[in-house]
Protein backbone atom coordinates (compact mmCIF):
# COMPACT_ATOMS: atom_id res chain seq x y z
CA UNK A 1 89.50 76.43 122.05
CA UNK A 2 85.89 77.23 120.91
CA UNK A 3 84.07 80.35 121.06
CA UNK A 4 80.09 79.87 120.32
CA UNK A 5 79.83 80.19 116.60
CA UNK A 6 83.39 79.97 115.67
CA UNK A 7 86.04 76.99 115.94
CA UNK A 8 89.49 76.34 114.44
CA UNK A 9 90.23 73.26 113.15
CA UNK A 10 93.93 74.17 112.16
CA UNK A 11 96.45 76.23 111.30
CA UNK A 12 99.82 76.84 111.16
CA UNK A 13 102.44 78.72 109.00
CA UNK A 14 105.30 76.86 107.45
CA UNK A 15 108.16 77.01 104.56
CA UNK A 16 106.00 75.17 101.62
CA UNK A 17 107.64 73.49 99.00
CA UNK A 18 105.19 71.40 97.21
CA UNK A 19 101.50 72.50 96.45
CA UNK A 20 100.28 71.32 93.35
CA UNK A 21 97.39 69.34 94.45
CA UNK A 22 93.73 68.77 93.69
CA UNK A 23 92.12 69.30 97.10
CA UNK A 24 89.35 67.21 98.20
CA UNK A 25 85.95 68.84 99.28
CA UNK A 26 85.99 69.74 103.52
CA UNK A 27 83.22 71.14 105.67
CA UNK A 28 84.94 74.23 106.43
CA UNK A 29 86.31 77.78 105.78
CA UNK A 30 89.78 78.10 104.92
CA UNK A 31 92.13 81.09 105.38
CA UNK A 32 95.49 81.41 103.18
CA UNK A 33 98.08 83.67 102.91
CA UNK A 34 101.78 83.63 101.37
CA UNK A 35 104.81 85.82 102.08
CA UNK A 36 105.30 86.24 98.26
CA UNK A 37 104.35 85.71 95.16
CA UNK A 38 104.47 82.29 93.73
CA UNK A 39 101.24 80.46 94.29
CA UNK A 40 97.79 80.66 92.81
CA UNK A 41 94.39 78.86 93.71
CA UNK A 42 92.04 77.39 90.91
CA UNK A 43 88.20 77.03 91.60
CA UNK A 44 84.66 77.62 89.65
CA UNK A 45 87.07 78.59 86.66
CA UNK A 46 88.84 81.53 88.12
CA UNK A 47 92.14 81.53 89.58
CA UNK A 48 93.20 83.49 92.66
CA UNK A 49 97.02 84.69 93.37
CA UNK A 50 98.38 84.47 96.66
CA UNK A 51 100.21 87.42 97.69
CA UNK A 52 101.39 89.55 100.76
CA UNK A 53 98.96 92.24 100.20
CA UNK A 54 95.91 89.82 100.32
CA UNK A 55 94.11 86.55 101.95
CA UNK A 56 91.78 84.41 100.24
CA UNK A 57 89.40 82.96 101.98
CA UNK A 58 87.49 79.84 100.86
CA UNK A 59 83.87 78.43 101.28
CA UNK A 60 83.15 75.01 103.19
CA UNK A 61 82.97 72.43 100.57
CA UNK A 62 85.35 74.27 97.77
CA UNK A 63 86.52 72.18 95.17
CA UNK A 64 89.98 73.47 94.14
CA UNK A 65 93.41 73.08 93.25
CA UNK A 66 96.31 74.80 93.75
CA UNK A 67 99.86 75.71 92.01
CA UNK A 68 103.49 76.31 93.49
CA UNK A 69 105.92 78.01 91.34
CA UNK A 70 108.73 78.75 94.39
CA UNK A 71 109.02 78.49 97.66
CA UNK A 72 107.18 80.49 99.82
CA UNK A 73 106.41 80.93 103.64
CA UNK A 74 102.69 80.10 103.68
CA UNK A 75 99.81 80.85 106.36
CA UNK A 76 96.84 78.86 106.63
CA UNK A 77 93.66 78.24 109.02
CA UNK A 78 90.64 76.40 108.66
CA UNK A 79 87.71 76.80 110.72
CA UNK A 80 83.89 76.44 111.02
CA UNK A 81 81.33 78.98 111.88
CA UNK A 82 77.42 78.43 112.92
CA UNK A 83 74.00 80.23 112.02
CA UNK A 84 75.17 83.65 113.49
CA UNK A 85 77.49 83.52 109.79
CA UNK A 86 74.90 81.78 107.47
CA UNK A 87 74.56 84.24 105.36
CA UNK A 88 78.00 84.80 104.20
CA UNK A 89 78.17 84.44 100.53
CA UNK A 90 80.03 81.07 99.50
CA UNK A 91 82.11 82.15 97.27
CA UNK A 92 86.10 82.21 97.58
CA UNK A 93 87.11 86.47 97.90
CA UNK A 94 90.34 88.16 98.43
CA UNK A 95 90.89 90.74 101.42
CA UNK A 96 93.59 92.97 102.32
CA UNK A 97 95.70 91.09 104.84
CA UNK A 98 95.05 91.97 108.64
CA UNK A 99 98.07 93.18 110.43
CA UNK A 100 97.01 90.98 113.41
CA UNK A 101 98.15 88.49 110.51
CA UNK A 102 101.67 89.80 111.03
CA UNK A 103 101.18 89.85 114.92
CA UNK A 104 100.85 86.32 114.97
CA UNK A 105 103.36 85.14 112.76
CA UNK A 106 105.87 86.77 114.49
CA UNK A 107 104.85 86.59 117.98
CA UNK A 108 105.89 83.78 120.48
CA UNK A 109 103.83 84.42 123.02
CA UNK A 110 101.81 81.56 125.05
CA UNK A 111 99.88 79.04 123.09
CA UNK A 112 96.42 81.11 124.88
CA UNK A 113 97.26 84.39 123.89
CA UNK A 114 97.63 83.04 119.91
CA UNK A 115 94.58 81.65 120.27
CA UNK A 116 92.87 85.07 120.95
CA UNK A 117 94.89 86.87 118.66
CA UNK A 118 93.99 84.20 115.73
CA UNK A 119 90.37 84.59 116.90
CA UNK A 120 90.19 88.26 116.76
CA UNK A 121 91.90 87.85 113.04
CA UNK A 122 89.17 85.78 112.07
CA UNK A 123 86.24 87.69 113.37
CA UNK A 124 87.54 90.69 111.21
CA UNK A 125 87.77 88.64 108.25
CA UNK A 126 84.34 87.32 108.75
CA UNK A 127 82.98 91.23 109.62
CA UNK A 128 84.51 92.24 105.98
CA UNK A 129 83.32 89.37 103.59
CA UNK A 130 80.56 89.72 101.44
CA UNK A 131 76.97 88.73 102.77
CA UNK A 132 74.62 87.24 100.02
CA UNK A 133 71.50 88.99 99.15
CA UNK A 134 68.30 87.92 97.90
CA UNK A 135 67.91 83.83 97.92
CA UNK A 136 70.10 81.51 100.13
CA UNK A 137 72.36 79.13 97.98
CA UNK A 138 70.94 75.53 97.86
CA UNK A 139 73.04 73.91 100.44
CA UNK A 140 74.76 70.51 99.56
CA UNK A 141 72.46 67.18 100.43
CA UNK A 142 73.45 66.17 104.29
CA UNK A 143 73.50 62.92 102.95
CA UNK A 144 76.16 63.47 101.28
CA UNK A 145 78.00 65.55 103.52
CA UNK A 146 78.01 62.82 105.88
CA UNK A 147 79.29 60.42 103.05
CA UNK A 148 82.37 63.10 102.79
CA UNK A 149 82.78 63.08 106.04
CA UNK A 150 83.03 59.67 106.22
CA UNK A 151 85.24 59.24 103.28
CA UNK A 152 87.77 61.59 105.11
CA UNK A 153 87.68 60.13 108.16
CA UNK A 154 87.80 56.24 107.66
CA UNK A 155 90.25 54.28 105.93
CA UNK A 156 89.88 52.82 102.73
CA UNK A 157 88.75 49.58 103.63
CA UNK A 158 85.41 50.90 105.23
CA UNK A 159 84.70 52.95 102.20
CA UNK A 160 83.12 51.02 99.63
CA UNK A 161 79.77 52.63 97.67
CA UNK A 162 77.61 50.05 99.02
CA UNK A 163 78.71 49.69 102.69
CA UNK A 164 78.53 53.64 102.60
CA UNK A 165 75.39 53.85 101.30
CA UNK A 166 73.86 51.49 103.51
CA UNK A 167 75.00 53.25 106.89
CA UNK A 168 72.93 56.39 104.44
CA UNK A 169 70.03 54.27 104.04
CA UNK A 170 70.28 54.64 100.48
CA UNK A 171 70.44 52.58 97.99
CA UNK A 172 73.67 52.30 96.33
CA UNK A 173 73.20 53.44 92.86
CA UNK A 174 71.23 56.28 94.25
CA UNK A 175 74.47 57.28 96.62
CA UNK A 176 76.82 56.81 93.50
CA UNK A 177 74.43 59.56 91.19
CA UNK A 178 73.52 61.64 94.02
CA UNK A 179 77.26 62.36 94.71
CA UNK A 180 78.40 62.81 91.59
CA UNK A 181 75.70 65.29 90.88
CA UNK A 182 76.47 67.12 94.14
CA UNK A 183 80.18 66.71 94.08
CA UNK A 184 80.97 66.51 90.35
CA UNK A 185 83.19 63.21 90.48
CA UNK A 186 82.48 59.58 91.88
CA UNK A 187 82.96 58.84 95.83
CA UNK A 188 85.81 56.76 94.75
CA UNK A 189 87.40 59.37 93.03
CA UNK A 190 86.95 61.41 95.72
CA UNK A 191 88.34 59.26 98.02
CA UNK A 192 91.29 59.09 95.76
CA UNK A 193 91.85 62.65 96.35
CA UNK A 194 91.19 63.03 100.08
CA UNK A 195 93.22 59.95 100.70
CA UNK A 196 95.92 61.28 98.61
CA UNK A 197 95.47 64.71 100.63
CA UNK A 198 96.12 62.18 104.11
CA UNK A 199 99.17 60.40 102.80
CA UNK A 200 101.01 63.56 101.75
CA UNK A 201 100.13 64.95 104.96
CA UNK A 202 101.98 62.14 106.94
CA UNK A 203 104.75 61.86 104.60
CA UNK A 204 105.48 65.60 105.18
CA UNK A 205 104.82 65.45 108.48
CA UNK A 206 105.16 62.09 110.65
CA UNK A 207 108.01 59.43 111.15
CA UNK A 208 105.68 56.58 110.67
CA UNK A 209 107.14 54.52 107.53
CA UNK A 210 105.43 53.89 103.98
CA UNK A 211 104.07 50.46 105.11
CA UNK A 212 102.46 52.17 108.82
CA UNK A 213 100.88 54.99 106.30
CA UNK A 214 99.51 52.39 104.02
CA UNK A 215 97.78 50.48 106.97
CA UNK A 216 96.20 53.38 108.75
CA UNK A 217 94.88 54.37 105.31
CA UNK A 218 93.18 51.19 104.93
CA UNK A 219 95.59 49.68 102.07
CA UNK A 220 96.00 46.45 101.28
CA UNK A 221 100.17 46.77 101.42
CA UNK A 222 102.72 49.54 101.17
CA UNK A 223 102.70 47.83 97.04
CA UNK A 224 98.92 48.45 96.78
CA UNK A 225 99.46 52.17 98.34
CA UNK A 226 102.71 52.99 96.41
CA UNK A 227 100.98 52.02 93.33
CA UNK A 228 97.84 54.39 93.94
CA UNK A 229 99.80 57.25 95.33
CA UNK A 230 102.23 57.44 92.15
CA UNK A 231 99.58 56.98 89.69
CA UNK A 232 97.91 59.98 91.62
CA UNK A 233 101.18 62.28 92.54
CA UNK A 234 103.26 61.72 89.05
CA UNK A 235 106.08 60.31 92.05
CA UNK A 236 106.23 57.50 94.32
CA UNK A 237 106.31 57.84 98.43
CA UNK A 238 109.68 57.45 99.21
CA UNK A 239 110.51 60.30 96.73
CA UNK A 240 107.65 62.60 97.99
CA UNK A 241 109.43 62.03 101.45
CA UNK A 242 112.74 63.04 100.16
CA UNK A 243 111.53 66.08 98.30
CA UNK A 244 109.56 67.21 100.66
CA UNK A 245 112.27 67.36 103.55
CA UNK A 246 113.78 70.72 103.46
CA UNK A 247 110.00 71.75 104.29
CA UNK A 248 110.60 73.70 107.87
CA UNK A 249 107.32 74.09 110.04
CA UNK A 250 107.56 78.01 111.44
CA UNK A 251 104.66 78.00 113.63
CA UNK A 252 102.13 75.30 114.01
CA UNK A 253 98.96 74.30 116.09
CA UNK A 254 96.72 71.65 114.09
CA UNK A 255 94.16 69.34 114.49
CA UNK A 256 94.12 68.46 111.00
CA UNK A 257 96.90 69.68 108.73
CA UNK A 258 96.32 70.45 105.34
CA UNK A 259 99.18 72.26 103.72
């Protein structure tokens, strides 16, 4: 569901377990809240606590990372907003948490009726964060928002530097410098990440098995993608899998998960 200016991606509130991750960059807003304290966000050198009193909201294309101490119930949405909401400042801010917040995460009404309700939630969040005065920030090249894009979206067989920065019409030392300058690590680094982001999302989340993950990813063989993840994660797969288990989805409705 889509209302002109404003779409959700995702969201959905679930028991988290795990969330010490490096994030990689997306090309949209995100919304999180916790039911207690436990968690904190890290990005531009400040770090941001998540507790029941507040939301933080962050920017499209936020590099971050985040930290889990404890368990914690845990509210997220992304979404994506047009021109009507360019000038909101991009910069991630903390707001008193909206009691429609509370509607929705205890309602269980019809999926419609949620979707108005998390609509109304996020057009008062976007009516109380700060608008930027003075200069527009410099936006991010499109060239390389279209290489994130793609490095999200395809798997990692389609990804190399040069076959991406042909589809760019760039030439492919110019794509590596340009993203690292925009980005502030290489697209395979990057892809790293965001792949890394994918597989823990399916691990958590699907019934497909390590070597199905590996394929759609664009791996070579469950060795090749075992090998990357635990040099990445500090812990192989199958272990994620197992550790991640008792995680219990309380309310979900996602296009892309990312928590």
């Amino acid at each position: 569901m889509a209302i002109p200016e404003l779409k959700i991606a995702a969201w959905q509130f679930l028991e988290l377990t795990d969330w010490n991750i490096q994030w990689p960059i997306r090309p949209f807003w995100r919304l999180y809240w916790n039911d207690a304290p436990g968690a904190t966000l890290s990005c531009d050198n400040e770090t941001f606590l998540l507790e029941p009193e507040h939301i933080v909201v962050l920017p499209p294309y936020s590099f971050f990372s985040s930290q889990l101490a404890r368990p914690v119930k845990h509210f997220f949405i992304h979404f994506m907003t047009g021109a009507r909401f360019a000038d909101l400042e991009r910069r991630v801010t903390a707001l008193p948490t909206p009691e429609m917040l509370h509607t929705i995460i205890r309602s269980d009404d019809p999926a419609e009726r949620q979707e108005l309700r998390l609509f109304a939630l996020l057009f008062e969040v976007l009516a109380d964060l700060p608008r930027r005065r003075g200069g527009a920030r410099e936006s991010m090249d499109p060239r390389i928002q279209e290489a994130i894009i793609r490095l999200d979206s395809l798997p990692r067989n389609r990804c190399a530097n040069g076959m991406i920065a042909r589809e760019l019409c760039m030439g492919e030392s110019n794509y590596a410098h340009l993203f690292r300058k925009c980005v502030g690590i290489t697209p395979q680094q990057y892809l790293n990440r965001s792949q890394m982001d994918r597989a823990r999302m399916l691990l958590r989340s699907s019934g497909r098995s390590i070597s199905e993950i590996a394929l759609e990813l664009g791996f070579a063989n469950r060795y090749h993608f075992s090998a990357v993840f635990s040099r990445c994660n500090g812990i192989s797969p199958a272990a994620y899998r197992r550790r991640s288990a008792g995680g219990e989805d309380l309310r979900r409705n996602s296009a892309a998960n990312d928590d």
